[in-house]
C-alpha atoms as a PDB file:
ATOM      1  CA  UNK A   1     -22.524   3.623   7.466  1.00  0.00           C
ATOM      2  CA  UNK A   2     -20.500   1.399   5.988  1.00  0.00           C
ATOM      3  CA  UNK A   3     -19.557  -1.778   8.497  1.00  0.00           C
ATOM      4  CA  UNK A   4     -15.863  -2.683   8.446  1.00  0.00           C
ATOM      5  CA  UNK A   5     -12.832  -4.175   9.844  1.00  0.00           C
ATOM      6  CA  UNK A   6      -8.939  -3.956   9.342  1.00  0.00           C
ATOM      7  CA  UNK A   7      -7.238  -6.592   9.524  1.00  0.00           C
ATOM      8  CA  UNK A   8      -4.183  -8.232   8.380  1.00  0.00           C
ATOM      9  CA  UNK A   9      -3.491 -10.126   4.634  1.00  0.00           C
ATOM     10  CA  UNK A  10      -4.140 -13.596   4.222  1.00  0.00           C
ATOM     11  CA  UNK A  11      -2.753 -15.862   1.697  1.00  0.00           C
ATOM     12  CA  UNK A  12      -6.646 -16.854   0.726  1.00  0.00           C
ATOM     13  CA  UNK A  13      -7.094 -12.485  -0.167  1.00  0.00           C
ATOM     14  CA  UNK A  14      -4.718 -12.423  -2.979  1.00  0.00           C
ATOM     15  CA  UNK A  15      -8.208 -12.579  -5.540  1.00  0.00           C
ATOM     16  CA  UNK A  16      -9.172  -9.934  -3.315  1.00  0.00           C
ATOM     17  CA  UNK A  17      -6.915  -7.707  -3.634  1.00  0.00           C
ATOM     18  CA  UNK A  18      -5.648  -7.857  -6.820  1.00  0.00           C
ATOM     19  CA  UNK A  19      -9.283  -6.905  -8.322  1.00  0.00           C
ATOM     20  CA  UNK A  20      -8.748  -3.835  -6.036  1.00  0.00           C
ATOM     21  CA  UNK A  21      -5.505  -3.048  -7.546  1.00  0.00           C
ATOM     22  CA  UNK A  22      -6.474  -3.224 -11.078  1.00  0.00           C
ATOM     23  CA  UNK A  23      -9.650  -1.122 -10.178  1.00  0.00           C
ATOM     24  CA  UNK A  24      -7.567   1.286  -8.444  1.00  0.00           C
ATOM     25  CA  UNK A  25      -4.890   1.023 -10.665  1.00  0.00           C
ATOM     26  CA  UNK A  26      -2.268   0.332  -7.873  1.00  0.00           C
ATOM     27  CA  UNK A  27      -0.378  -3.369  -9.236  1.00  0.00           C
ATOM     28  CA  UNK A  28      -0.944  -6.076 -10.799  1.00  0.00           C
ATOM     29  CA  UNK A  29       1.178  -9.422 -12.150  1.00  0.00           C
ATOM     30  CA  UNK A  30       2.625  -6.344 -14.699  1.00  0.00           C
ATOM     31  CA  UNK A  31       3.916  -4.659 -11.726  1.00  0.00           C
ATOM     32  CA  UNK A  32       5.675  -7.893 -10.524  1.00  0.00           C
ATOM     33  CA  UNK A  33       2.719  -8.108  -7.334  1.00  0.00           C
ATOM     34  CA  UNK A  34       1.802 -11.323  -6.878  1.00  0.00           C
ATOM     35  CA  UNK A  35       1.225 -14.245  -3.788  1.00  0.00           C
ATOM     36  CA  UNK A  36       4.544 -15.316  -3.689  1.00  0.00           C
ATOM     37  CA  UNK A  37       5.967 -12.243  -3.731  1.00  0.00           C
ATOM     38  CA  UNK A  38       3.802 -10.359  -0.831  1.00  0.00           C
ATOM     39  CA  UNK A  39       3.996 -13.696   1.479  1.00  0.00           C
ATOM     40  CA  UNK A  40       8.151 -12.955   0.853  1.00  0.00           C
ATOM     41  CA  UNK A  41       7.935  -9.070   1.903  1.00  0.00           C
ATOM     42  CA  UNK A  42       5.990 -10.313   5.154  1.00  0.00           C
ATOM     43  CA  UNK A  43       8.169 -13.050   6.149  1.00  0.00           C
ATOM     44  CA  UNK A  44      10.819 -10.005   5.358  1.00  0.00           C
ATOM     45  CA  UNK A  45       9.266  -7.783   8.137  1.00  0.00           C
ATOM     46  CA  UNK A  46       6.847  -6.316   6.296  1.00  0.00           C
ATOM     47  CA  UNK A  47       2.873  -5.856   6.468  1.00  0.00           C
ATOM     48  CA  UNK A  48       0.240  -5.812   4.678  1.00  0.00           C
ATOM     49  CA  UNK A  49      -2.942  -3.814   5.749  1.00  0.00           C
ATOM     50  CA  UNK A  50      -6.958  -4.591   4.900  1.00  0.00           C
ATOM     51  CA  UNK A  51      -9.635  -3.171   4.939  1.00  0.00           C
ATOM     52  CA  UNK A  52     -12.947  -5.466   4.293  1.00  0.00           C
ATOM     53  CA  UNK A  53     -16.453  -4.664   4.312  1.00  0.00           C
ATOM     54  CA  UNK A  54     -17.714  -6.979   6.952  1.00  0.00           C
ATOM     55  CA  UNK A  55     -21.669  -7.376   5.277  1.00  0.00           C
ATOM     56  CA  UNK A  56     -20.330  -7.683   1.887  1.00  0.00           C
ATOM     57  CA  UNK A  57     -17.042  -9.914   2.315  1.00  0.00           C
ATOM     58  CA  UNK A  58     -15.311  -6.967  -0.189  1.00  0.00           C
ATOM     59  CA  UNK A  59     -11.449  -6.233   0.524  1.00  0.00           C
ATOM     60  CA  UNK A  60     -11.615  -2.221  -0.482  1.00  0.00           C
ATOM     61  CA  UNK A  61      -8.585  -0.981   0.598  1.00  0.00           C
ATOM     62  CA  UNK A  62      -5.151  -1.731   0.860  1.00  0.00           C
ATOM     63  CA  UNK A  63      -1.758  -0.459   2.604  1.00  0.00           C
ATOM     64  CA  UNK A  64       1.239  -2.861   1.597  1.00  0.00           C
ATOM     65  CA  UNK A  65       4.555  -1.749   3.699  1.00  0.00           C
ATOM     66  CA  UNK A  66       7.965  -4.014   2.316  1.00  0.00           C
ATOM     67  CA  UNK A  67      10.816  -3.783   4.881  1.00  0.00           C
ATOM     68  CA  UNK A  68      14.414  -3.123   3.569  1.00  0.00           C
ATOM     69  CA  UNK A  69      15.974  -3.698   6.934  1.00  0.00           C
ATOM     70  CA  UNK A  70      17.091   0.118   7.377  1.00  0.00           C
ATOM     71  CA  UNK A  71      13.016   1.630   6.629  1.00  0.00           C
ATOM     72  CA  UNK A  72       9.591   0.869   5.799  1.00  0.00           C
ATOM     73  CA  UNK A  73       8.398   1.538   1.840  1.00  0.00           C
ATOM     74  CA  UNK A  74       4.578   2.276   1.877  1.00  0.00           C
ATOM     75  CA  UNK A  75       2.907   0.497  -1.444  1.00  0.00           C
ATOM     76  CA  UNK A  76      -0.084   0.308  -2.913  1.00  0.00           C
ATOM     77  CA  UNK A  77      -2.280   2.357  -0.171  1.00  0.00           C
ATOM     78  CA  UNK A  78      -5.653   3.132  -1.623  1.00  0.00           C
ATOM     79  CA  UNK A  79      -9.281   2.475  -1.709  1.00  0.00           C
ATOM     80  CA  UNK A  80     -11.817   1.633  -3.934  1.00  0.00           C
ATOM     81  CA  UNK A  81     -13.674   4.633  -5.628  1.00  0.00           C
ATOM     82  CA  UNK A  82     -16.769   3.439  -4.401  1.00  0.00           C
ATOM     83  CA  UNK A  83     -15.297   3.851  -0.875  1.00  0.00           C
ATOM     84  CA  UNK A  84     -13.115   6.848  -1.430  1.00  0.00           C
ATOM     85  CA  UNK A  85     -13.892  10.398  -0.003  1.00  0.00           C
ATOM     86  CA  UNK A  86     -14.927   9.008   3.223  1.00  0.00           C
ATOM     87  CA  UNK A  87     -11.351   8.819   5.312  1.00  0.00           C
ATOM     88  CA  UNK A  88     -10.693   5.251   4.731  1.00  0.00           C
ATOM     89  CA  UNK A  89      -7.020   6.240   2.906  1.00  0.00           C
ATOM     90  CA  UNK A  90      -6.585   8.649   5.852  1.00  0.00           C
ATOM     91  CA  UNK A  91      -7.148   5.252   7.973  1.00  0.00           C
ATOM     92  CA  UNK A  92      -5.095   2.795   6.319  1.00  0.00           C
ATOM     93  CA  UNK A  93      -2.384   5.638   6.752  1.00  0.00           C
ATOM     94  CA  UNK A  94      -2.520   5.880   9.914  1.00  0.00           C
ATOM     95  CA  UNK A  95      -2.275   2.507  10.537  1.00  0.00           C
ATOM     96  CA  UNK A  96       0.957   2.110   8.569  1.00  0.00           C
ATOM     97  CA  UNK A  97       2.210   4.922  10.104  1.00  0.00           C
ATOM     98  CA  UNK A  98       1.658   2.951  13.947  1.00  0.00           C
ATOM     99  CA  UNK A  99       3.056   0.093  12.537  1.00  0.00           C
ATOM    100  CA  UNK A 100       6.341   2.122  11.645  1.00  0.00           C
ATOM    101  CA  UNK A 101       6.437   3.717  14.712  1.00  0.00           C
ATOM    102  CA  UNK A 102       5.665   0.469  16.826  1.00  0.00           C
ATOM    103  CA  UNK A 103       8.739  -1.164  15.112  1.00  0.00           C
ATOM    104  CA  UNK A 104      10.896   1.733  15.177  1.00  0.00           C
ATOM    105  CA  UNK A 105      11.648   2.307  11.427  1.00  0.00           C
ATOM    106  CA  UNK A 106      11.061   4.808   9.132  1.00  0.00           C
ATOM    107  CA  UNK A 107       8.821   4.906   6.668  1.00  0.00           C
ATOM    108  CA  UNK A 108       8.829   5.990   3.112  1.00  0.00           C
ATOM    109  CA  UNK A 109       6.540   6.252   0.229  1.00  0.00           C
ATOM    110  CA  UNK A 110       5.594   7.132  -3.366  1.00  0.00           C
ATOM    111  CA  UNK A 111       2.617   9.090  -4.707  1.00  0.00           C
ATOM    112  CA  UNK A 112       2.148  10.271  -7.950  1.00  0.00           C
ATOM    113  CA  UNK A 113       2.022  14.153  -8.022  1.00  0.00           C
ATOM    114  CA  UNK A 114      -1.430  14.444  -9.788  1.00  0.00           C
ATOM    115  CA  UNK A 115      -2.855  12.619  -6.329  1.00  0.00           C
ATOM    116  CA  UNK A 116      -2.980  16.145  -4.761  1.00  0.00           C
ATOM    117  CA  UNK A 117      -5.544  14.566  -2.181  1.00  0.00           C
ATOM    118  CA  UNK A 118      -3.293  11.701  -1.149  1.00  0.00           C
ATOM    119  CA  UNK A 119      -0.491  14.063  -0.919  1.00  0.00           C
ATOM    120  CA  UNK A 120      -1.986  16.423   1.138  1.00  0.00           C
ATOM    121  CA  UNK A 121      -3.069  13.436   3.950  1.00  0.00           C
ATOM    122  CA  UNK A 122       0.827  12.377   3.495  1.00  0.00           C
ATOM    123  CA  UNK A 123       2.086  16.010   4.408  1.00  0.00           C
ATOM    124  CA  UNK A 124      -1.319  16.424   7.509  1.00  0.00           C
ATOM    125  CA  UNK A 125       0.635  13.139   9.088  1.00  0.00           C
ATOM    126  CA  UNK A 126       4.298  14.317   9.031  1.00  0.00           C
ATOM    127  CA  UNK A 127       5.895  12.953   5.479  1.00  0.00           C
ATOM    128  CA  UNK A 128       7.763  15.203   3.520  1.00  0.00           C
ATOM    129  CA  UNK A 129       9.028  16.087   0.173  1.00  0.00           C
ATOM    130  CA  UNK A 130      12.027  14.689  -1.078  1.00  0.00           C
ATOM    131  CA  UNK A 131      12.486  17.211  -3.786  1.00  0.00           C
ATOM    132  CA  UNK A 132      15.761  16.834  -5.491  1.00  0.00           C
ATOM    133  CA  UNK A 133      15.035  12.306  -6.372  1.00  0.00           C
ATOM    134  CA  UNK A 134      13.831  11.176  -9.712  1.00  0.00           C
ATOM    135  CA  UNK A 135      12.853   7.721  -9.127  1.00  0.00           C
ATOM    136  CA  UNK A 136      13.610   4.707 -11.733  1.00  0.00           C
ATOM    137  CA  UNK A 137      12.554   1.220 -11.439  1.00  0.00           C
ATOM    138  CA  UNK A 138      13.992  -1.615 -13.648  1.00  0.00           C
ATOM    139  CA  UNK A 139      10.327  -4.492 -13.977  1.00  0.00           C
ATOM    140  CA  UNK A 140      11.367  -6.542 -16.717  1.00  0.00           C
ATOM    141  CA  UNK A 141      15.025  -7.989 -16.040  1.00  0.00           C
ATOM    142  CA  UNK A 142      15.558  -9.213 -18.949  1.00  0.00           C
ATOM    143  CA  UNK A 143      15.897  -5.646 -20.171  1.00  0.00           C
ATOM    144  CA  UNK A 144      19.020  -4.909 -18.477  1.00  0.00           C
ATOM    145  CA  UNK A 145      22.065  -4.533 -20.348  1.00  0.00           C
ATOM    146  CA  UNK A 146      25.052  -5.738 -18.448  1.00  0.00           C
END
């Protein structure tokens, strides 16, 4: 049994938890995702969710909620694969989900369809489908034509 805690991001995890990202695949300074830029989302309203295996020191999963000021957006929620298949993305769900709830906001997120497994926790905890969006992101400014 694996002995853990969840706990809230600290400016000191950022080493942390971008080694889980890249292992997960989840962000990276690519993605735009760095310390200055989650300590902004939190002082926005946001959150940002840990989980850290108390014997080992190891940050192995993450749930990153930015605030808009109309709904939450659910990032970057996953665990390590040496962790996965054991409820701990069902967890860190969960507790973005009371979070939401607590603060009286919606809450939305992205998952990439090939993550049947995520999806399928997602749909078990009330999301739903919003079938008819294509989403499109813009990362490198300078590529905008204007």
């Amino acid at each position: 049994m694996i002995n853990y805690i969840i706990r809230d991001y600290n400016n000191i995890d950022f080493d942390k938890l971008n080694d889980l990202w890249l292992e997960t695949g989840l962000g990276g300074a690519n993605r735009g995702d760095n310390a200055p830029i989650i300590e902004h989302s939190i002082k926005l309203g946001g959150k940002l969710i840990l989980l850290e295996n108390v014997d080992t020191n190891e940050v192995f999963g993450s749930s990153w909620m930015t605030f808009d000021g109309r709904r939450f957006h659910l990032h970057h929620i996953g665990v390590k694969p040496s962790y996965q298949n054991q409820g701990f993305g069902k967890l860190l769900t969960k507790e973005s989900l009371k979070f939401a709830k607590k603060k009286n906001y919606q809450i939305k997120l992205e998952v990439h369809q090939s993550n049947k497994k995520a999806i399928e926790i997602y749909k078990k905890l009330g999301f739903n489908f919003l079938g008819d969006y294509d989403v499109y992101i813009v990362r490198d400014l300078n590529s905008i034509h204007i």
